[in-house]
Protein backbone atom coordinates (compact mmCIF):
# COMPACT_ATOMS: atom_id res chain seq x y z
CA UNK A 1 173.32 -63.06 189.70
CA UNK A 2 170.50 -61.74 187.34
CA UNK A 3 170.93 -58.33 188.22
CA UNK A 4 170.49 -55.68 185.07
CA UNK A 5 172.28 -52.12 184.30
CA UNK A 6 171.27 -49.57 182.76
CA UNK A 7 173.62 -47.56 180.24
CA UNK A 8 172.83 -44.15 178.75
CA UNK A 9 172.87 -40.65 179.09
CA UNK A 10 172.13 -37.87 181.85
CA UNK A 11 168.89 -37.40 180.47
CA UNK A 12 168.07 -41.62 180.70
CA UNK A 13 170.19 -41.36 184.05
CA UNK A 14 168.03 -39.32 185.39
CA UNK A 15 164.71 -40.68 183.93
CA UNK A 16 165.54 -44.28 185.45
CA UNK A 17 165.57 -42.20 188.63
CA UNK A 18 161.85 -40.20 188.59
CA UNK A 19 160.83 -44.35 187.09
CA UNK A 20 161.98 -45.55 190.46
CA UNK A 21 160.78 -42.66 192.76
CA UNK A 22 157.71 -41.96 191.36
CA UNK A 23 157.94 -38.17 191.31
CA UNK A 24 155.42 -37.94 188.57
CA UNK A 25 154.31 -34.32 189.28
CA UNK A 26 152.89 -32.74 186.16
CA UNK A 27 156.38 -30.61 185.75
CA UNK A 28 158.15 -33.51 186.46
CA UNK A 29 156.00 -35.93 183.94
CA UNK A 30 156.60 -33.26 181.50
CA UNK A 31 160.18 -33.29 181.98
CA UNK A 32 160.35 -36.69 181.99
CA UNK A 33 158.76 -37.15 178.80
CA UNK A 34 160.44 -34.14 177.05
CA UNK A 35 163.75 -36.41 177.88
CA UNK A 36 162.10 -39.92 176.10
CA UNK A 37 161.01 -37.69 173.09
CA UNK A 38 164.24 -35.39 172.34
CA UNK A 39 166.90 -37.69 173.64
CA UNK A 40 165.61 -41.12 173.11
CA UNK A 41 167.74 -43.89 175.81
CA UNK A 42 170.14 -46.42 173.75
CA UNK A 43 169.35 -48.98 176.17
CA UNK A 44 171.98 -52.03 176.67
CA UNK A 45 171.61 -54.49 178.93
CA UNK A 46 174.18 -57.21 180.83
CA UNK A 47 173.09 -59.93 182.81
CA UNK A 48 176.07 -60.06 184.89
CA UNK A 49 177.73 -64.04 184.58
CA UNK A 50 176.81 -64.15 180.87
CA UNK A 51 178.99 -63.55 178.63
CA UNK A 52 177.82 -60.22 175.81
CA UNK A 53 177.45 -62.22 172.76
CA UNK A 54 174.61 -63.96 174.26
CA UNK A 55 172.28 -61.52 171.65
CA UNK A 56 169.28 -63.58 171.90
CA UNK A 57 168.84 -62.70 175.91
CA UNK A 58 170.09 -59.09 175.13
CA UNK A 59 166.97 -58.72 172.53
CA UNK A 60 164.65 -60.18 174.97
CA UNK A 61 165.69 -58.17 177.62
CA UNK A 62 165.88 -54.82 175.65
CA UNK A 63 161.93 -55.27 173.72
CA UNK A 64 161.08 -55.51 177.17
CA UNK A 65 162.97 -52.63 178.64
CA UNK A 66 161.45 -51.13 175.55
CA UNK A 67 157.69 -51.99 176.15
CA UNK A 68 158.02 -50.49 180.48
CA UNK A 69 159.77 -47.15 178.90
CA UNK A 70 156.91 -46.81 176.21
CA UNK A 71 154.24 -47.80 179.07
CA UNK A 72 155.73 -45.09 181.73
CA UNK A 73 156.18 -42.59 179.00
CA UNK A 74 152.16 -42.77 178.04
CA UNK A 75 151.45 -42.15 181.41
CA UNK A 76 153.62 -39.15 181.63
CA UNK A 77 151.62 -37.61 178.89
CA UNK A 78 148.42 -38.10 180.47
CA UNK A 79 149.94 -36.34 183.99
CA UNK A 80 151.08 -33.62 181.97
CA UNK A 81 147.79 -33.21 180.21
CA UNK A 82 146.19 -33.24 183.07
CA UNK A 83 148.69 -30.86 184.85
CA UNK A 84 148.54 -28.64 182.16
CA UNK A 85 144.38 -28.57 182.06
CA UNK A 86 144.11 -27.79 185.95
CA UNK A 87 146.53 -24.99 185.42
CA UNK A 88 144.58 -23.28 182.53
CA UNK A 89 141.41 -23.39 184.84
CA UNK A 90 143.44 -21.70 188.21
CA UNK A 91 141.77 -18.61 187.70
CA UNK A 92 138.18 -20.05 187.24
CA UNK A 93 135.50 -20.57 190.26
CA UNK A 94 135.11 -23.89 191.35
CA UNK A 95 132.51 -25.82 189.00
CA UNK A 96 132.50 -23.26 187.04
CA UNK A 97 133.05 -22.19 182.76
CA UNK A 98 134.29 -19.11 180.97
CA UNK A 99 131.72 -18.03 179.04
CA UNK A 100 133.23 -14.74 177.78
CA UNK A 101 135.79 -11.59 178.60
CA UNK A 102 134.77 -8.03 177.43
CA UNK A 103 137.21 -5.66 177.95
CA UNK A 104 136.80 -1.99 177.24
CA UNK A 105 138.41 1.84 178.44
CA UNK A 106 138.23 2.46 182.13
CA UNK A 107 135.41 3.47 183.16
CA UNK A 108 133.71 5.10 186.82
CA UNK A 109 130.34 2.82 187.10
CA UNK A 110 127.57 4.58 189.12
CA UNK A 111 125.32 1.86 188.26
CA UNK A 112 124.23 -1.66 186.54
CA UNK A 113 121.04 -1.20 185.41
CA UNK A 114 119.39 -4.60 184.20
CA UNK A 115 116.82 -5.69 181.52
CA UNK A 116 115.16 -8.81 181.13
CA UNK A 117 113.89 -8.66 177.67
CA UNK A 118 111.30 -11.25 176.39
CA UNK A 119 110.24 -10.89 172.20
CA UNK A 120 108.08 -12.80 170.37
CA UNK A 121 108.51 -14.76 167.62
CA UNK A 122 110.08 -13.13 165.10
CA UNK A 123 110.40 -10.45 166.65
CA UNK A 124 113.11 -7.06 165.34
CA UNK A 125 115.22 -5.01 167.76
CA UNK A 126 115.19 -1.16 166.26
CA UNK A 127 118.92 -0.21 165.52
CA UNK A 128 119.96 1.52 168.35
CA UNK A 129 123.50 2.27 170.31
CA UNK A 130 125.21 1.96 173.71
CA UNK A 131 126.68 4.81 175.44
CA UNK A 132 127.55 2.12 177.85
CA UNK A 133 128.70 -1.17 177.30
CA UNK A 134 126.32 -3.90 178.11
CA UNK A 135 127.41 -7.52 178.92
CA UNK A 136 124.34 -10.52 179.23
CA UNK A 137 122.91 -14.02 178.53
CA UNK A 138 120.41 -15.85 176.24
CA UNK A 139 118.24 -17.60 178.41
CA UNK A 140 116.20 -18.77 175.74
CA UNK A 141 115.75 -19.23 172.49
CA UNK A 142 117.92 -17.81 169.85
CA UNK A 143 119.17 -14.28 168.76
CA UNK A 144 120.44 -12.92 165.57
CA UNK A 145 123.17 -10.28 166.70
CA UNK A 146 125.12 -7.76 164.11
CA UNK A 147 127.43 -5.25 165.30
CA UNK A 148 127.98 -2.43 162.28
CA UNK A 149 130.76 -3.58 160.12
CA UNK A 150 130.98 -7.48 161.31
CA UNK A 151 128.86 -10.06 159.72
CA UNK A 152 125.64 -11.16 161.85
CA UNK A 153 126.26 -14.26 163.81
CA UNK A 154 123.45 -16.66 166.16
CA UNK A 155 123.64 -16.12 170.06
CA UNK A 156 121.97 -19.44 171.51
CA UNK A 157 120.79 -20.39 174.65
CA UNK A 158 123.13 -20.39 177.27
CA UNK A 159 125.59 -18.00 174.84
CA UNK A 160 127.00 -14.53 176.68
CA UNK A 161 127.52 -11.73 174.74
CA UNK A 162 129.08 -7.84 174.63
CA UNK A 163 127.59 -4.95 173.10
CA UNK A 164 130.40 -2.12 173.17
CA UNK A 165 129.54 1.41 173.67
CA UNK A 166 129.08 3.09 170.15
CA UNK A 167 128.91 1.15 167.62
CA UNK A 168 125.46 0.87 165.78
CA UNK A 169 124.00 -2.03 166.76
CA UNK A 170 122.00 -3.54 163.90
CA UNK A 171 120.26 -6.84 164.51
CA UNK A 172 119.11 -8.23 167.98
CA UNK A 173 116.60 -9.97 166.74
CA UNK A 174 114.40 -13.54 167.48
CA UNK A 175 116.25 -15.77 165.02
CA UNK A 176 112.50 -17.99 165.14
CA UNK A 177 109.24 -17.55 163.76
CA UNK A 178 107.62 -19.89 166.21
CA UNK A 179 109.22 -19.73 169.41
CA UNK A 180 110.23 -16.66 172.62
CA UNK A 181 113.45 -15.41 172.96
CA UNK A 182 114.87 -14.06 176.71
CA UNK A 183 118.04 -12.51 176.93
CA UNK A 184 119.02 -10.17 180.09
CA UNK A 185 121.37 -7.19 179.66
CA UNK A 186 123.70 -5.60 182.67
CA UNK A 187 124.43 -1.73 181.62
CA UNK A 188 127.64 -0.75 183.24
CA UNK A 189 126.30 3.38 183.37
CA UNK A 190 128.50 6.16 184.47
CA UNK A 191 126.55 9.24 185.70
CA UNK A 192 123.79 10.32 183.29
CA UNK A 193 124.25 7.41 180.38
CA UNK A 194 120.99 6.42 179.22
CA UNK A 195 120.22 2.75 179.04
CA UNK A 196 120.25 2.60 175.53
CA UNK A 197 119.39 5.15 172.64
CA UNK A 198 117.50 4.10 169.41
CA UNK A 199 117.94 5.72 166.20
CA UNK A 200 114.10 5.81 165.52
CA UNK A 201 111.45 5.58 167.94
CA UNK A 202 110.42 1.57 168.46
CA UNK A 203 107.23 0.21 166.19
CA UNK A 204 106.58 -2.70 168.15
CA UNK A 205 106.15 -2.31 171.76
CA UNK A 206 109.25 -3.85 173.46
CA UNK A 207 108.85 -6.19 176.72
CA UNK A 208 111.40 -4.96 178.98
CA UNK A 209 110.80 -6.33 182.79
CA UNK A 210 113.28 -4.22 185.02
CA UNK A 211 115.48 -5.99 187.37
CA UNK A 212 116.85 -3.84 190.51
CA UNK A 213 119.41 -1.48 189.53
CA UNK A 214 122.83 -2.04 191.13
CA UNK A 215 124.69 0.90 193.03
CA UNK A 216 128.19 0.76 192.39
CA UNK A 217 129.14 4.33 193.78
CA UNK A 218 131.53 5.11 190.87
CA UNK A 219 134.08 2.31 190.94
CA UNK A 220 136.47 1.92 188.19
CA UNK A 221 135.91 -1.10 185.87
CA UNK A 222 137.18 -1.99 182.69
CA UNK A 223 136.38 -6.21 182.43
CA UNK A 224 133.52 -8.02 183.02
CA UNK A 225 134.36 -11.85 183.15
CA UNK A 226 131.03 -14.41 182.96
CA UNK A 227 130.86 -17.75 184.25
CA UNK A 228 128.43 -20.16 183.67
CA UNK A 229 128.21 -22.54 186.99
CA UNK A 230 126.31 -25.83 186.91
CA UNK A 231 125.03 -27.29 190.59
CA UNK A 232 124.36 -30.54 191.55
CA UNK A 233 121.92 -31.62 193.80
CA UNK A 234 122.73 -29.66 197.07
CA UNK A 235 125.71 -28.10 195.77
CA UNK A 236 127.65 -24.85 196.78
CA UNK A 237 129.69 -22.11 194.58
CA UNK A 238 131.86 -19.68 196.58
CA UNK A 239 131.75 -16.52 195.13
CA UNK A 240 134.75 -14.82 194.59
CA UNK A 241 135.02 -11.98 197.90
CA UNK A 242 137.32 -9.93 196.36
CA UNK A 243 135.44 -8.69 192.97
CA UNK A 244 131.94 -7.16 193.06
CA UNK A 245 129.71 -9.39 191.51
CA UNK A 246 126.09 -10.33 189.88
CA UNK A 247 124.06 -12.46 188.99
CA UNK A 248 121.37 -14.42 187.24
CA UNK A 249 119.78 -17.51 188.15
CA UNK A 250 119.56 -19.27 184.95
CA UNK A 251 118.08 -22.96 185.75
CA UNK A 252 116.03 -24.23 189.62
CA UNK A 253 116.00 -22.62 192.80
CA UNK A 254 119.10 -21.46 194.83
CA UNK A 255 120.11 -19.35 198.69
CA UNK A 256 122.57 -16.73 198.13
CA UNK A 257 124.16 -16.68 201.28
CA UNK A 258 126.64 -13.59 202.55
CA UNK A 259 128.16 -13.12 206.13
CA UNK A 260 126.34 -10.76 208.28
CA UNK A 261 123.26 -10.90 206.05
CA UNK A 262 119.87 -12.38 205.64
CA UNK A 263 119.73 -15.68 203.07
CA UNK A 264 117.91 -15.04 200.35
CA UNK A 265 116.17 -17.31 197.81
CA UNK A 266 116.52 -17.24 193.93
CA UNK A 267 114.29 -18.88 191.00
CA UNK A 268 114.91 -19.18 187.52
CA UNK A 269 114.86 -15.76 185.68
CA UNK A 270 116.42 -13.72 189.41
CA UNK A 271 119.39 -11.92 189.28
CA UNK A 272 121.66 -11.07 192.35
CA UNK A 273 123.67 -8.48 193.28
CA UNK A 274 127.54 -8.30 195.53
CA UNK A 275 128.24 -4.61 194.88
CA UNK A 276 131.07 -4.70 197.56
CA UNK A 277 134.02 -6.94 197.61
CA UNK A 278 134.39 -7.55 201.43
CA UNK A 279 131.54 -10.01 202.05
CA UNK A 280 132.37 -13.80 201.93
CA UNK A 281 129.25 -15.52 199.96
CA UNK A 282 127.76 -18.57 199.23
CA UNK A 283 125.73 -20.32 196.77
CA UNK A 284 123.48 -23.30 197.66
CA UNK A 285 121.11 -25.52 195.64
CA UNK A 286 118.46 -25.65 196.98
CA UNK A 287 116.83 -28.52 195.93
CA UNK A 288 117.75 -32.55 196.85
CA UNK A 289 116.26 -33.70 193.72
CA UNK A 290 117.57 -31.32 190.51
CA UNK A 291 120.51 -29.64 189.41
CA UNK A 292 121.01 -26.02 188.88
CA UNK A 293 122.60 -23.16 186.68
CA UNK A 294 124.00 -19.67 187.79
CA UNK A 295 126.15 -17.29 185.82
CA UNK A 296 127.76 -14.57 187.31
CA UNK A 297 129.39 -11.48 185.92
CA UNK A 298 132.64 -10.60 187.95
CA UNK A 299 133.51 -6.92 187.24
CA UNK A 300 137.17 -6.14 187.10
């Protein structure tokens, strides 16, 4: 008979027993591997009718004993990755990246008011302040951006940011000499704030195109989370029905679509707007022959 044992401990025991089942969940591979790494097996090996001395046929039989463990305990570490990667995204939409979290006091949000600023090249924001804090998106071009007290830093295309209420904001400016800058901002504005106050009146005439104002009816919020969501070719994004959401349309043409409510069609540069989280909705590409981009600002 040429049938082989296996010797060792619980933890090899019980290893040679997920190796034959094939209960390589990513726990499981995890577990599995922990065992190879912290308990390594002291495998021996009788080939029952020969007698133990034989230590040529013992070698052969234990590099390649050695080789299938090594082999079984790669894959393990790949399941576990992989485990481990689809667990850090649980929370995200489908298709979907974190751009950015701002978090900031409680607040009772009567409205998002929206701006969709374009400057020239080389163009200066005028120092100026938030009495409410304002979440948005490059959409072009690049921005130098300096809170008071931090050190300045580049905001690029396809980059979120946060302005917090009260701080001095110093720089918002076109980083380039040559080329347009577009960033949108979403003002989360309790009743009365002011979209944003400047410490001396502007020198340069500022092109602000106004987006529809969002009516939030004074619900507390105190996170915005953004999401950056790339489309295929007639792909979907659900939106997520139980946070009010908006919206920009960042890249081609897509239908928002809700229950109970007319479908509506978005180009690059439109924004969107879920104040209520009861409505199921939908987002469709559009088009059969390019991709598109939509980031969305849950509010939490």
């Amino acid at each position: 008979m040429n049938s082989k044992q296996y010797e060792g401990g619980p933890a090899n025991s019980d290893f040679v027993n997920r190796l034959q089942t094939r209960r390589f969940t990513g726990a499981g591979a995890a577990a599995v591997l922990n065992s190879i790494l912290s308990n390594p097996p002291a495998i021996r090996t009788r080939v029952s009718g020969q007698p133990n001395s034989n230590q040529s046929k013992r070698k052969s039989d234990m590099k390649k004993n050695l080789k299938y463990l090594r082999t079984i305990a790669v894959a393990a570490t790949f399941t576990a990755a992989a485990a481990l990667s689809v667990a850090a995204n649980v929370d995200s939409p489908e298709n979907s990246t974190k751009l950015l979290t701002a978090t900031f006091e409680p607040r009772s949000v009567v409205q998002v008011e929206v701006g969709d600023f374009h400057f020239k090249p080389g163009q200066v924001a005028p120092i100026h302040t938030h009495t409410a804090p304002a979440v948005g998106y490059v959409a072009k071009g690049e921005i130098i951006y300096q809170i008071e007290g931090e050190k300045p830093r580049i905001l690029r295309a396809g980059d979120a940011f946060y302005e917090p209420a009260g701080p001095r904001i110093l720089r918002f400016d076109n980083a380039s000499a040559t080329e347009e800058a577009i960033f949108l901002d979403f003002n989360l504005e309790q009743a009365g704030e002011p979209f944003i106050v400047f410490e001396n009146p502007p020198t340069e005439a500022i092109d602000r195109r106004a987006l529809p104002t969002v009516d939030l009816g004074g619900r507390s919020v105190d996170q915005v989370d953004i999401y950056t969501s790339d489309l295929p070719r007639n792909g979907t994004l659900t939106l997520d029905d139980r946070t009010p959401t908006l919206g920009l349309v960042a890249e081609g043409v897509v239908e928002l679509r809700v229950d109970g409510k007319t479908t509506q069609r978005i180009a690059a540069g439109g924004s969107f707007a879920l104040p209520s989280a009861d409505k199921r909705a939908t987002i469709v590409n559009a088009s059969s022959e390019v991709s598109a981009k939509v980031i969305t600002f849950y509010l939490r």
